[in-house]
C-alpha atoms as a PDB file:
ATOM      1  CA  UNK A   1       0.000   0.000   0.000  1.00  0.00           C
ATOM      2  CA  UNK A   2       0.951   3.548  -0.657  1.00  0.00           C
ATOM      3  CA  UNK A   3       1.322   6.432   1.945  1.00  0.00           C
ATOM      4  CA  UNK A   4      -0.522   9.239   0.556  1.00  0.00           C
ATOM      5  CA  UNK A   5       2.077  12.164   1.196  1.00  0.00           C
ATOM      6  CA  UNK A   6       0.175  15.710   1.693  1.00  0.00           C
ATOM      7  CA  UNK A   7       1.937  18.795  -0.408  1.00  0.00           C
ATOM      8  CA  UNK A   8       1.637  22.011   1.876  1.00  0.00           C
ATOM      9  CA  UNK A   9       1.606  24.338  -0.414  1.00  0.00           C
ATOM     10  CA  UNK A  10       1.191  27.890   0.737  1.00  0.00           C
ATOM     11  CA  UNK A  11      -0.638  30.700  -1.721  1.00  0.00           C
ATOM     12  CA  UNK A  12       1.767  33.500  -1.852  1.00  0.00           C
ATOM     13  CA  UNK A  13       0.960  36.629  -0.810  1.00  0.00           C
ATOM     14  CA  UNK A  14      -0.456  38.898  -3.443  1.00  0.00           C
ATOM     15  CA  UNK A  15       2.416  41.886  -4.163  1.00  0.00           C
ATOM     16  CA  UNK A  16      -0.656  44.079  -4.907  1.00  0.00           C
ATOM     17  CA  UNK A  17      -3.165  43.438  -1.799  1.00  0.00           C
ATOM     18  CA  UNK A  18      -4.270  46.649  -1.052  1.00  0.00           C
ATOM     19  CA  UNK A  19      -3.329  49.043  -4.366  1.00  0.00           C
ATOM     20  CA  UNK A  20      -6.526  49.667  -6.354  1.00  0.00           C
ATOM     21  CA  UNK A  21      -5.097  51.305  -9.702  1.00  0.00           C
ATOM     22  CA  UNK A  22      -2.313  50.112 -11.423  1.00  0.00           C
ATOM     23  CA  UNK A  23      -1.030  53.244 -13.174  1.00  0.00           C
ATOM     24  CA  UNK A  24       1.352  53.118 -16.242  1.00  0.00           C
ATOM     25  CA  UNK A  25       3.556  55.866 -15.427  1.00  0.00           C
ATOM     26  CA  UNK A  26       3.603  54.005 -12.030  1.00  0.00           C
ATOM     27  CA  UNK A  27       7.511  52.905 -13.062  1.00  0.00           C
ATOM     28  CA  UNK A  28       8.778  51.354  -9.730  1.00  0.00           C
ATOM     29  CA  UNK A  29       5.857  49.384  -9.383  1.00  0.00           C
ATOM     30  CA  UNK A  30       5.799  47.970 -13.084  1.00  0.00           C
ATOM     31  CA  UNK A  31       9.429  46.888 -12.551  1.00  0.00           C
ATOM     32  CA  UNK A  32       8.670  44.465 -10.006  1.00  0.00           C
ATOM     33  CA  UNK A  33       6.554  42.700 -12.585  1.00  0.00           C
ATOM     34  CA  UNK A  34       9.277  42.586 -15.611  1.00  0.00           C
ATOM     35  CA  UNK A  35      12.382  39.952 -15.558  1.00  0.00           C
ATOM     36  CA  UNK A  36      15.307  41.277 -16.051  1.00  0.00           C
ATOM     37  CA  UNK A  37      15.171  39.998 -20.194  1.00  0.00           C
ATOM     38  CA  UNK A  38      12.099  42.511 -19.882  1.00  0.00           C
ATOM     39  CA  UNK A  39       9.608  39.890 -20.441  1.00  0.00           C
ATOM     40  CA  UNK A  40       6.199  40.457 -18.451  1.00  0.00           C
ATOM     41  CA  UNK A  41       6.369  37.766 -15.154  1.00  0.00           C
ATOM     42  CA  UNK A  42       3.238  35.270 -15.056  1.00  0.00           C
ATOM     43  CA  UNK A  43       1.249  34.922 -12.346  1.00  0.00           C
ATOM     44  CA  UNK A  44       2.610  31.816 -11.163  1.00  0.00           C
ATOM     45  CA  UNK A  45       5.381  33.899 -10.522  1.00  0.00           C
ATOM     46  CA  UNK A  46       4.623  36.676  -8.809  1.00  0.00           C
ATOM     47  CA  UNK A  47       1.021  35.680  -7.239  1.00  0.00           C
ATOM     48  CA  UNK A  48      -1.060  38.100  -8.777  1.00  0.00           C
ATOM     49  CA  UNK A  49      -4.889  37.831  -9.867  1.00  0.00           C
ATOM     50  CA  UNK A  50      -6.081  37.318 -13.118  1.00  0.00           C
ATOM     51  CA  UNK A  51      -7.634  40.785 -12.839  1.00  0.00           C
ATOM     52  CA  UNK A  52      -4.255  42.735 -11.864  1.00  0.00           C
ATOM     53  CA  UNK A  53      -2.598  40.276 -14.335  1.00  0.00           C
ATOM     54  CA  UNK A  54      -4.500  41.952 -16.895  1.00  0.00           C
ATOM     55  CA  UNK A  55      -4.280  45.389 -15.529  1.00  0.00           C
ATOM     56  CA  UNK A  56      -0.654  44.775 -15.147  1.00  0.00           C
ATOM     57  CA  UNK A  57      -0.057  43.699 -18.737  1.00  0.00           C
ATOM     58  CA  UNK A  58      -2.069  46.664 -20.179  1.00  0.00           C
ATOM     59  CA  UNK A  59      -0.208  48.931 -17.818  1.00  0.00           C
ATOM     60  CA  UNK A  60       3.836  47.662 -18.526  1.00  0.00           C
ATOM     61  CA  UNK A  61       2.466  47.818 -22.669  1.00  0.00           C
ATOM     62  CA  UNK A  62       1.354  51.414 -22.403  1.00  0.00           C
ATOM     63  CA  UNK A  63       4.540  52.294 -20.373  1.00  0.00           C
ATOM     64  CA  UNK A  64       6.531  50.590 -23.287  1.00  0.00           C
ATOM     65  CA  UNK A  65       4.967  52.907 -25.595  1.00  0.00           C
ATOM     66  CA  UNK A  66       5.319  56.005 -23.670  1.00  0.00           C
ATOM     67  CA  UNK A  67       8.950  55.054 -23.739  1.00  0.00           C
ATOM     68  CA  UNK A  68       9.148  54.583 -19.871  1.00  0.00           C
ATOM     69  CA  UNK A  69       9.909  51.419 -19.700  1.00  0.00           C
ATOM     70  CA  UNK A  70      12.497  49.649 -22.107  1.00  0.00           C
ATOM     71  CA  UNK A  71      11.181  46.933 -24.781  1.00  0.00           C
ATOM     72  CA  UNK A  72      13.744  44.285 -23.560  1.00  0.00           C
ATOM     73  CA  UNK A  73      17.150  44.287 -21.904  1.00  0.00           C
ATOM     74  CA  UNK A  74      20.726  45.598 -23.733  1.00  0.00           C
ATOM     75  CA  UNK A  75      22.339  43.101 -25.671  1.00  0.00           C
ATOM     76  CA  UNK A  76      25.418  42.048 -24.053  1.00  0.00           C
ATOM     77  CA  UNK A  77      28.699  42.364 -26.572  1.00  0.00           C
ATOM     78  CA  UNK A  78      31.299  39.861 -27.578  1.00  0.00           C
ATOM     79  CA  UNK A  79      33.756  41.003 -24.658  1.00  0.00           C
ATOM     80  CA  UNK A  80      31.516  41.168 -21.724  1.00  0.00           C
ATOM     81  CA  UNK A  81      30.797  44.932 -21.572  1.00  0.00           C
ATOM     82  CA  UNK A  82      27.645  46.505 -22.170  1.00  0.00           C
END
């Protein structure tokens, strides 16, 4: 017979419990959200609803176009040095 083993697993704590806009030009807070390849993080990641998910994405893809935040990260060059 087989022991059933029990996974604890915890919910992490949701990074934006309490904020009830997500603004664009809210940098500092967007940045939290974006690796540092400055892809958007998923919410398996970072624990987020699907509602501030999708408040999130809108948010770091108007930023983007505002030129606020960067597209992606600097290439790195042959020798090392950015």
């Amino acid at each position: 017979m087989r022991t059933s083993r029990r996974v604890d697993r915890r919910r992490k704590p949701n990074p934006l419990h309490g904020v009830t806009y997500i603004d664009y030009k809210d940098v500092g807070l967007l940045r939290r959200f974006i690796s540092d390849r400055g892809k958007i993080r998923s919410r398996r990641v970072t624990g987020v609803t699907v509602q501030q998910q999708k408040q999130l994405a809108r948010a770091i893809k108007n930023a983007r176009e505002m030129a606020l935040l960067p597209y992606g990260s600097r290439p790195a060059t042959r020798d090392g040095k950015p």
